[in-house]
C-alpha atoms as a PDB file:
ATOM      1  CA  UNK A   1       0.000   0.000   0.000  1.00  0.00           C
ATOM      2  CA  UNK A   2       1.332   3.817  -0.765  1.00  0.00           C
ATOM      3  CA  UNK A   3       0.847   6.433   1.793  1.00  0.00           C
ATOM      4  CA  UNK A   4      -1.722   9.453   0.927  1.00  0.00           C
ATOM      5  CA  UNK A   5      -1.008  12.704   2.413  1.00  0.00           C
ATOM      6  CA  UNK A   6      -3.798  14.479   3.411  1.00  0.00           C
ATOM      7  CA  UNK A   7      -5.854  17.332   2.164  1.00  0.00           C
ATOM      8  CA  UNK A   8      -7.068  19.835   5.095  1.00  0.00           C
ATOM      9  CA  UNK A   9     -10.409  18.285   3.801  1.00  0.00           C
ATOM     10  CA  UNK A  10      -9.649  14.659   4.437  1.00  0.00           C
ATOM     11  CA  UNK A  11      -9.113  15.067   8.330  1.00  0.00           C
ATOM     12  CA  UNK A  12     -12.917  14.585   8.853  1.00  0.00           C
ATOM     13  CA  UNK A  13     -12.205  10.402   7.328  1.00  0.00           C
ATOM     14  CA  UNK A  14      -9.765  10.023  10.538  1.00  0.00           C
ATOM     15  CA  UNK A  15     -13.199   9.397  12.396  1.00  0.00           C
ATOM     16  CA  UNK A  16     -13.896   6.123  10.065  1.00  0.00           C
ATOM     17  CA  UNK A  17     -10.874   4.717  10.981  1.00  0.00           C
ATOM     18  CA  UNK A  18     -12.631   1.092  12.594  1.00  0.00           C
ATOM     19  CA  UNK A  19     -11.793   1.937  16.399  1.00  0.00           C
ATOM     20  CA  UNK A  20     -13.428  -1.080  17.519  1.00  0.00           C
ATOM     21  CA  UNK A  21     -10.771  -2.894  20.521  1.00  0.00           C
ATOM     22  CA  UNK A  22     -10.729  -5.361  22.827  1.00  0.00           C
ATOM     23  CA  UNK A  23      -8.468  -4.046  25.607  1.00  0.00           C
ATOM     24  CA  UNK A  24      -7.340  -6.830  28.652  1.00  0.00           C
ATOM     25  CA  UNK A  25      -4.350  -5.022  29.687  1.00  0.00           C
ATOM     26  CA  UNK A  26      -3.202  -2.223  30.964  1.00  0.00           C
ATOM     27  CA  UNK A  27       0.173  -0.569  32.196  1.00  0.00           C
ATOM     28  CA  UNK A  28       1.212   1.588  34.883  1.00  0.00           C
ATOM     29  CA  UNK A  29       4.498   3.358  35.510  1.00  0.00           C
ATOM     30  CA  UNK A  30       6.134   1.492  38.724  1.00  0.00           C
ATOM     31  CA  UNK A  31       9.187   2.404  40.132  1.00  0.00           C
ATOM     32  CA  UNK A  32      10.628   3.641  36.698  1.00  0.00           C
ATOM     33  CA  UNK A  33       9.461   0.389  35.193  1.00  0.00           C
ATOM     34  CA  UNK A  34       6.261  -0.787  33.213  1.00  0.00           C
ATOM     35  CA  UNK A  35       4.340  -2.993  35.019  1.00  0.00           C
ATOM     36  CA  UNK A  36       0.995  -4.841  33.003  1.00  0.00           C
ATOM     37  CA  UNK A  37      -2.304  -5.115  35.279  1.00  0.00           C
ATOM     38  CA  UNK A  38      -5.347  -6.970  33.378  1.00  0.00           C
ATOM     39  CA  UNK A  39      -8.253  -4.866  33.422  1.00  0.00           C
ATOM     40  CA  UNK A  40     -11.146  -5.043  30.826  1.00  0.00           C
ATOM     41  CA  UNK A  41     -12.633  -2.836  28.097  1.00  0.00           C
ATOM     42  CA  UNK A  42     -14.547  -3.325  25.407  1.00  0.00           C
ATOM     43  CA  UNK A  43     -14.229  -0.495  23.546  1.00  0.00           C
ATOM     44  CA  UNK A  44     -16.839  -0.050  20.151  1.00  0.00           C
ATOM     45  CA  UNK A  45     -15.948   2.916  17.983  1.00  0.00           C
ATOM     46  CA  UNK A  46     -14.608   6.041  18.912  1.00  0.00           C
ATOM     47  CA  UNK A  47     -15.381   8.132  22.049  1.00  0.00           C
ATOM     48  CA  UNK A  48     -18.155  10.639  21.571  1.00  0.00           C
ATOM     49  CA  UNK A  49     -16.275  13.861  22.562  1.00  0.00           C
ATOM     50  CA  UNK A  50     -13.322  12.424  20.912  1.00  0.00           C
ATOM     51  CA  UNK A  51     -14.534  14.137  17.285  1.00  0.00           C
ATOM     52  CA  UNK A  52     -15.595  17.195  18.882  1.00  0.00           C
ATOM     53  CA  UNK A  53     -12.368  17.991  20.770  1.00  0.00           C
ATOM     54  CA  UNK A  54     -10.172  16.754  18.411  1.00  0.00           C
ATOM     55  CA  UNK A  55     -10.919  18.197  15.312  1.00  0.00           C
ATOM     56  CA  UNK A  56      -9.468  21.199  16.060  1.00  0.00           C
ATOM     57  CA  UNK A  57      -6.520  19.837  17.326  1.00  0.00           C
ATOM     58  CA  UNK A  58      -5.859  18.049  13.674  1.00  0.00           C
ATOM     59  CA  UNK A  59      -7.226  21.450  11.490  1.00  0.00           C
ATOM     60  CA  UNK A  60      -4.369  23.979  13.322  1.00  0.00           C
ATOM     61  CA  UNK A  61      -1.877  21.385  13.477  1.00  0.00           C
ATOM     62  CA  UNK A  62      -2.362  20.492   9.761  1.00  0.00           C
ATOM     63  CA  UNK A  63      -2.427  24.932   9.430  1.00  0.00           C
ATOM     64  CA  UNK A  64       0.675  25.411  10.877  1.00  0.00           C
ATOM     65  CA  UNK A  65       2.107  22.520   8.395  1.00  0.00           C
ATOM     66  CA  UNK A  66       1.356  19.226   9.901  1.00  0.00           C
ATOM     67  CA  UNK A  67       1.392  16.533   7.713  1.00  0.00           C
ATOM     68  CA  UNK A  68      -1.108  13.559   8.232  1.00  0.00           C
ATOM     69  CA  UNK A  69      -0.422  10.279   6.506  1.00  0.00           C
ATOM     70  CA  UNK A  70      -3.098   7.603   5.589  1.00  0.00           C
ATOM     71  CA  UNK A  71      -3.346   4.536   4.111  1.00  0.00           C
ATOM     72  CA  UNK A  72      -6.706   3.089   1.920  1.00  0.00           C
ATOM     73  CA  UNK A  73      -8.425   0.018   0.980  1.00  0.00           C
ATOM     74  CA  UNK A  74     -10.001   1.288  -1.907  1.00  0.00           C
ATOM     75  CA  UNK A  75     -12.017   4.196  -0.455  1.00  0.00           C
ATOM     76  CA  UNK A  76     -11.636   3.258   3.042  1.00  0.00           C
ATOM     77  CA  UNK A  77      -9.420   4.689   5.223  1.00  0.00           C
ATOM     78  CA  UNK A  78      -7.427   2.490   7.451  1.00  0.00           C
ATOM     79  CA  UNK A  79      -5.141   3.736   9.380  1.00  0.00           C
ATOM     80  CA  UNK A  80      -3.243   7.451   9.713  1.00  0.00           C
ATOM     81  CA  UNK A  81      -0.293   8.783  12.053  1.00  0.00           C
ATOM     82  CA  UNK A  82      -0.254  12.790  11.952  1.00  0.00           C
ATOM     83  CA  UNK A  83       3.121  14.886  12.618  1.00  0.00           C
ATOM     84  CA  UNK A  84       3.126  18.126  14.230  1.00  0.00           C
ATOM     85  CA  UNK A  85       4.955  21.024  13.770  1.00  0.00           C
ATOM     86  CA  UNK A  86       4.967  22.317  16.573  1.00  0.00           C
ATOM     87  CA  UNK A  87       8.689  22.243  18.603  1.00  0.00           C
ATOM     88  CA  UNK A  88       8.533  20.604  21.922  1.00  0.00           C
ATOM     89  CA  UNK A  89      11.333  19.327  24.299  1.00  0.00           C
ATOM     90  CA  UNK A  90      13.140  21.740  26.792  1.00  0.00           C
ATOM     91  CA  UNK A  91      15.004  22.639  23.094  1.00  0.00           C
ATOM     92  CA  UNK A  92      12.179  22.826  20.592  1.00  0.00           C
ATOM     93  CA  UNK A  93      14.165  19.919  19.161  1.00  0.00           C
ATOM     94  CA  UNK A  94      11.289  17.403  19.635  1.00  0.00           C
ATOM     95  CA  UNK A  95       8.461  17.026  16.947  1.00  0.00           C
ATOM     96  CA  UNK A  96       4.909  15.094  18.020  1.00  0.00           C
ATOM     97  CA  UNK A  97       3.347  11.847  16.865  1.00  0.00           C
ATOM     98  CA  UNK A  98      -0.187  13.866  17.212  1.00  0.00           C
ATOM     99  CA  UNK A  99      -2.330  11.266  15.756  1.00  0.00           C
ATOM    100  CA  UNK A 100      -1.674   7.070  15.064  1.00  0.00           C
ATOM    101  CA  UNK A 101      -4.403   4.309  14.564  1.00  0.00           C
ATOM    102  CA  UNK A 102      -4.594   1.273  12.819  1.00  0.00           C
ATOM    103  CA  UNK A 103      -8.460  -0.234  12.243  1.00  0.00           C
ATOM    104  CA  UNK A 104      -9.525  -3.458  13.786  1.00  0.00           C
ATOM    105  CA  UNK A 105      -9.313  -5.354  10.632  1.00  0.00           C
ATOM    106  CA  UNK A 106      -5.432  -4.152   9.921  1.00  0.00           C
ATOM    107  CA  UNK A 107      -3.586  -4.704  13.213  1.00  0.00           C
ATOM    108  CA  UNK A 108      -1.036  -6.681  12.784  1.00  0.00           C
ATOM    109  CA  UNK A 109      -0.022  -6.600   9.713  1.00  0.00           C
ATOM    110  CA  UNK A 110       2.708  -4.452   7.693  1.00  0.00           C
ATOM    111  CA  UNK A 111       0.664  -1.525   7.756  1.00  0.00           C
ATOM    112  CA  UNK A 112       0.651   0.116  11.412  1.00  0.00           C
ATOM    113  CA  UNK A 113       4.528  -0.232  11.334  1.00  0.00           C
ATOM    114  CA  UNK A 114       4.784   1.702   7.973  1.00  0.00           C
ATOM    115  CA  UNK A 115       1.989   4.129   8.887  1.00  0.00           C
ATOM    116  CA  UNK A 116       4.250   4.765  12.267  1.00  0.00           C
ATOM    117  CA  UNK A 117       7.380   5.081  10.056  1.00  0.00           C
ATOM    118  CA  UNK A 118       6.522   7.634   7.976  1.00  0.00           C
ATOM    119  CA  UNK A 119       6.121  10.412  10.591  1.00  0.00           C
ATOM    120  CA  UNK A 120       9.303   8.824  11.746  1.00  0.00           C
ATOM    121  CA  UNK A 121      10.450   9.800   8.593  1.00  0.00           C
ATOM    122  CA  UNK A 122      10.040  13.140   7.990  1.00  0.00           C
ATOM    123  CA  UNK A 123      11.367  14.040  11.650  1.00  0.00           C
ATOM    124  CA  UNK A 124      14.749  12.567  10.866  1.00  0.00           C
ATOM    125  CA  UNK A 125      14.746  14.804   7.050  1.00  0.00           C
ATOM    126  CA  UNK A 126      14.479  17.700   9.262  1.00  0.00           C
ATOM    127  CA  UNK A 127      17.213  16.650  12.127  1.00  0.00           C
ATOM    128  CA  UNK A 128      14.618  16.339  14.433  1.00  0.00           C
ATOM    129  CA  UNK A 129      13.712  13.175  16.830  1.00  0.00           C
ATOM    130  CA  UNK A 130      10.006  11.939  17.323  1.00  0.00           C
ATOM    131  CA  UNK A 131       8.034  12.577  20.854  1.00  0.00           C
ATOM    132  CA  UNK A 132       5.541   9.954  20.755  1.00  0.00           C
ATOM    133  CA  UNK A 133       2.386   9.733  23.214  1.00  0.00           C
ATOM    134  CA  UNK A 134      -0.405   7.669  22.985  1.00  0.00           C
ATOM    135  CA  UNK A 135      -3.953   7.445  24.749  1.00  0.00           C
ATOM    136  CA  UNK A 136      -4.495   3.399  23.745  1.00  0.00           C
ATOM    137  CA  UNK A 137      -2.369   1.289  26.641  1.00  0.00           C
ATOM    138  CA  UNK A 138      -2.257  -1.754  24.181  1.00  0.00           C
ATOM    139  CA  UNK A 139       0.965  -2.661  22.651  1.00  0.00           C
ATOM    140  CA  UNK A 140       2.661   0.530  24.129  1.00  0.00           C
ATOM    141  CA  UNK A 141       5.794  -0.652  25.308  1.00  0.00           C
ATOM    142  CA  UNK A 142       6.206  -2.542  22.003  1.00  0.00           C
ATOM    143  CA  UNK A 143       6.016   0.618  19.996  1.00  0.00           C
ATOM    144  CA  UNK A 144       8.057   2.464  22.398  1.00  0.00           C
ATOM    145  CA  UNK A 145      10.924  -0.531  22.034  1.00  0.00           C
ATOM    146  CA  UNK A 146      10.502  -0.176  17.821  1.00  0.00           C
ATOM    147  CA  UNK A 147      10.541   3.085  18.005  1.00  0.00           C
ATOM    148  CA  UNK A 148      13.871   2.950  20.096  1.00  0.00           C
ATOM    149  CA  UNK A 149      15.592   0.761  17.634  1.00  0.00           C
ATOM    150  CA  UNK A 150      14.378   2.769  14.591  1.00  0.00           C
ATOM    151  CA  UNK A 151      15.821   6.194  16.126  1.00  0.00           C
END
């Protein structure tokens, strides 16, 4: 699959991404270690507020030159990772992972890891490393490790 870049007019399909996620564990910060807990969601679809207060987030983001990646099965979108512009880091030297989801039906596969690598990308064309945060606790410390052996 090839990577679209997105149109400021596109950022309204990042809310048909399939959010649907069974989630069974969960990780907390212990001692300067990550320690898993099980706890249970279900989660179906995407929060309600979530398109509300996000939106904006993604529209002045993509104004001030953010780029959001997306990949498509035919006219679908399945998944997306947005870079900010924005400097962060003590330095400005840091750059933000501001949006990154793979649908239900494409975990796994090839596709998350090359949707995650090409904000990865464009940080290290412009000298700069990648802050990544994430809201989803699942598979967290796995992306944290890739992303640590990319840099």
């Amino acid at each position: 699959m090839t990577p679209v870049i997105l149109s400021r007019q596109q950022l309204d399909q990042l809310w048909e991404i399939d959010r649907s996620e069974i989630i069974d564990t969960l990780y907390r910060l212990d001692n300067g270690q990550l320690r898993a807990y099980r706890e249970y969601y279900d989660v179906r679809g995407w929060d309600p507020h979530d398109r509300q207060v996000y939106t904006p987030i993604h529209e002045a983001c993509y104004d001030r030159g953010g780029i959001f990646f997306a990949f498509f099965d035919d006219e679908q979108m399945i998944a997306a990772a947005a870079l900010d512009t924005l400097p962060r880091g003590m330095n400005g030297e840091l750059r933000q992972l501001l949006f990154f989801y793979v649908g239900a039906g494409k975990r796994g596969g090839a596709g998350g890891g090359d949707c995650l690598s090409m904000p990865c990308t464009s940080c290290q064309k412009w000298g700069r490393p990648a802050s990544i945060s994430r809201r989803s606790p699942t598979k967290t410390p796995s992306i944290f490790i890739w992303l640590r052996d990319v840099a």
